[in-house]
Protein backbone atom coordinates (compact mmCIF):
# COMPACT_ATOMS: atom_id res chain seq x y z
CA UNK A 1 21.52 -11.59 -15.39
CA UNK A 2 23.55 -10.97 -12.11
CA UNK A 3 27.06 -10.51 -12.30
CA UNK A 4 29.28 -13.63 -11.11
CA UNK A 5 30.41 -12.11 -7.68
CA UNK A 6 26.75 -11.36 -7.53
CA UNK A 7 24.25 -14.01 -5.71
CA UNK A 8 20.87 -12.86 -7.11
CA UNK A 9 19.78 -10.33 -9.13
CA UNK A 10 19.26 -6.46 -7.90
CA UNK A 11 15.29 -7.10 -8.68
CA UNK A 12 15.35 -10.04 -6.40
CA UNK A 13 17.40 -8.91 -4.20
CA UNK A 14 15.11 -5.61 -3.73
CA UNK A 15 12.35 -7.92 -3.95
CA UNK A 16 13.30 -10.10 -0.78
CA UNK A 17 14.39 -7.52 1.21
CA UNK A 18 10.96 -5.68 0.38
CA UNK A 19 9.40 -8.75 1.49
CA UNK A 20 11.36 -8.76 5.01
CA UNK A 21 10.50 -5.41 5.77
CA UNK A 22 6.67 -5.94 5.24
CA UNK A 23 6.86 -8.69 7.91
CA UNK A 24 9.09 -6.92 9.96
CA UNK A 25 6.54 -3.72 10.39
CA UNK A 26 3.88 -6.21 10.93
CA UNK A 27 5.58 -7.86 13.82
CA UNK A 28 6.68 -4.78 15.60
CA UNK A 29 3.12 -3.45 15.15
CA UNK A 30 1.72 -6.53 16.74
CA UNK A 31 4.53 -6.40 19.74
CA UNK A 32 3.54 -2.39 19.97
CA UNK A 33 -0.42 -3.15 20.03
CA UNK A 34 0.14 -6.46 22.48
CA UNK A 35 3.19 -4.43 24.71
CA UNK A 36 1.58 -3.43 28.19
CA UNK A 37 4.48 -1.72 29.79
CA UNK A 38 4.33 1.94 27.93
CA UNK A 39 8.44 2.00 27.74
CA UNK A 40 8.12 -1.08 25.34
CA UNK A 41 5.15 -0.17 23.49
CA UNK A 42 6.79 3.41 22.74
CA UNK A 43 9.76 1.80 21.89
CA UNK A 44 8.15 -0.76 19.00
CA UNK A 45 6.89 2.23 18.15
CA UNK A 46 9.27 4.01 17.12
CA UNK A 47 11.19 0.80 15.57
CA UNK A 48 7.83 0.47 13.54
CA UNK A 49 7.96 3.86 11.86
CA UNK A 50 11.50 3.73 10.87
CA UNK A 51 10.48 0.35 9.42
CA UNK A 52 7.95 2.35 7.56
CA UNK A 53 10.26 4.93 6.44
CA UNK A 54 13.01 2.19 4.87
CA UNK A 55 9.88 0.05 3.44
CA UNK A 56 8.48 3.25 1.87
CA UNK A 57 11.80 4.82 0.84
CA UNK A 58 12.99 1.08 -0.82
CA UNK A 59 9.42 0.49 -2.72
CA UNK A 60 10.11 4.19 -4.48
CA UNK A 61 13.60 3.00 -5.26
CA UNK A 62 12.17 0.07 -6.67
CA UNK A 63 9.27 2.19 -8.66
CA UNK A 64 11.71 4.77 -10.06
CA UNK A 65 13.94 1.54 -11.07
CA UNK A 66 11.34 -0.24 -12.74
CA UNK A 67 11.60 -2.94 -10.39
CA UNK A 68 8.00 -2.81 -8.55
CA UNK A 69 4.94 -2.97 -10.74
CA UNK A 70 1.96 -1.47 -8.98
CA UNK A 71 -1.74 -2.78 -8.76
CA UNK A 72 -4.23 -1.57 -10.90
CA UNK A 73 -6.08 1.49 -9.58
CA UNK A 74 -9.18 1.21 -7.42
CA UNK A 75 -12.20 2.96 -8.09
CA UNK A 76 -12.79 6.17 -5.93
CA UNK A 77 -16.37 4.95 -4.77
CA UNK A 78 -14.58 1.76 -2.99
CA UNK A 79 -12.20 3.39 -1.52
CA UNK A 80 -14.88 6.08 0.08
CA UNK A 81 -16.83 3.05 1.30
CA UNK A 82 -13.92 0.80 2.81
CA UNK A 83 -12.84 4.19 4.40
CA UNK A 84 -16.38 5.02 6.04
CA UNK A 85 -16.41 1.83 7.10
CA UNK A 86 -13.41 1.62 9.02
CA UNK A 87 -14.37 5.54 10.28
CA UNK A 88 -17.62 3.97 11.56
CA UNK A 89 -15.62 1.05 13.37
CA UNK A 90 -13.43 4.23 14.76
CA UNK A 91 -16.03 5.54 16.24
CA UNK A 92 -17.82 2.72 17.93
CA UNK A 93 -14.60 1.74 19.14
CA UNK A 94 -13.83 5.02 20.74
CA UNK A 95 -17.32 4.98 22.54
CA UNK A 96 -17.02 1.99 23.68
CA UNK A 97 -13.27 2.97 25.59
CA UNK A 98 -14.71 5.98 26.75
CA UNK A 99 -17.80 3.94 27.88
CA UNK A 100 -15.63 1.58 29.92
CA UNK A 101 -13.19 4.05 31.09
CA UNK A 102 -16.31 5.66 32.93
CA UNK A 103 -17.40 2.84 34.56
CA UNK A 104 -20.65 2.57 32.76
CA UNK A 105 -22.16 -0.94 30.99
CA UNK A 106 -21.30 -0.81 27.24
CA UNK A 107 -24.75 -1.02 25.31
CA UNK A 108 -24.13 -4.69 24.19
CA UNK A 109 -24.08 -5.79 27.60
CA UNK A 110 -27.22 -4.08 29.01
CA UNK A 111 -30.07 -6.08 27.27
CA UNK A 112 -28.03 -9.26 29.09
CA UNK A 113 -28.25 -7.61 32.33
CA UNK A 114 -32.13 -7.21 32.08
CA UNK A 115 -32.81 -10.68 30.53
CA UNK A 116 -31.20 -12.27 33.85
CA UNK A 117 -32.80 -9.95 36.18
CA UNK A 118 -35.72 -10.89 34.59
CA UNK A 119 -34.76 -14.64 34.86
CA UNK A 120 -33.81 -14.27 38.79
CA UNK A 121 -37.36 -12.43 38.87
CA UNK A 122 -39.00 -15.68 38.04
């Protein structure tokens, strides 16, 4: 129970401003990703990771507390395959700014190039 010249209690409290911080790293991660003008994009940046820092420093709080009950554990073997996956789409999206930063035709866009040739042909 809260105290009376307390609003809510420190759980909730915790809790909400827990809540705020998750939504405020994923905003300044979308301005940093969307942000064209380097200045800007180094500058959500850097408000992201301190974000990062109070969300992570606030959910250990809240763990030591026991405030913050934590999911269930994941099986090793899921976590390998989520993580080659995402290594995978790493890698194919690296080749594929390399590809375009050197001028040639990504792969996915070659087969197109011969079907219309092939169209204009006939």
């Amino acid at each position: 129970m809260a105290p009376a010249n307390q609003f809510m209690p420190d759980e909730d409290l915790a809790y909400t401003v827990l809540s705020d911080l998750k939504r405020v790293t994923r905003e300044y991660a979308t301005a940093a990703t969307e942000s064209v003008c380097p200045t800007v994009r180094q500058q959500f940046t850097q408000l992201l990771n301190v974000t990062l820092q109070m969300q992570g420093e606030l959910f250990n709080a809240m763990k030591t507390a026991n405030m913050y009950n934590t999911s269930s554990p994941t099986l090793r073997q899921e976590i390998d395959k989520n993580l080659k996956t995402y290594q995978d789409t790493q890698t194919k999206t690296q080749q594929f700014v390399q590809q375009t930063k050197q001028g040639a035709m990504p792969a996915w866009q070659q087969p197109q190039q011969n079907a219309q040739q092939q169209m204009q042909q006939h």
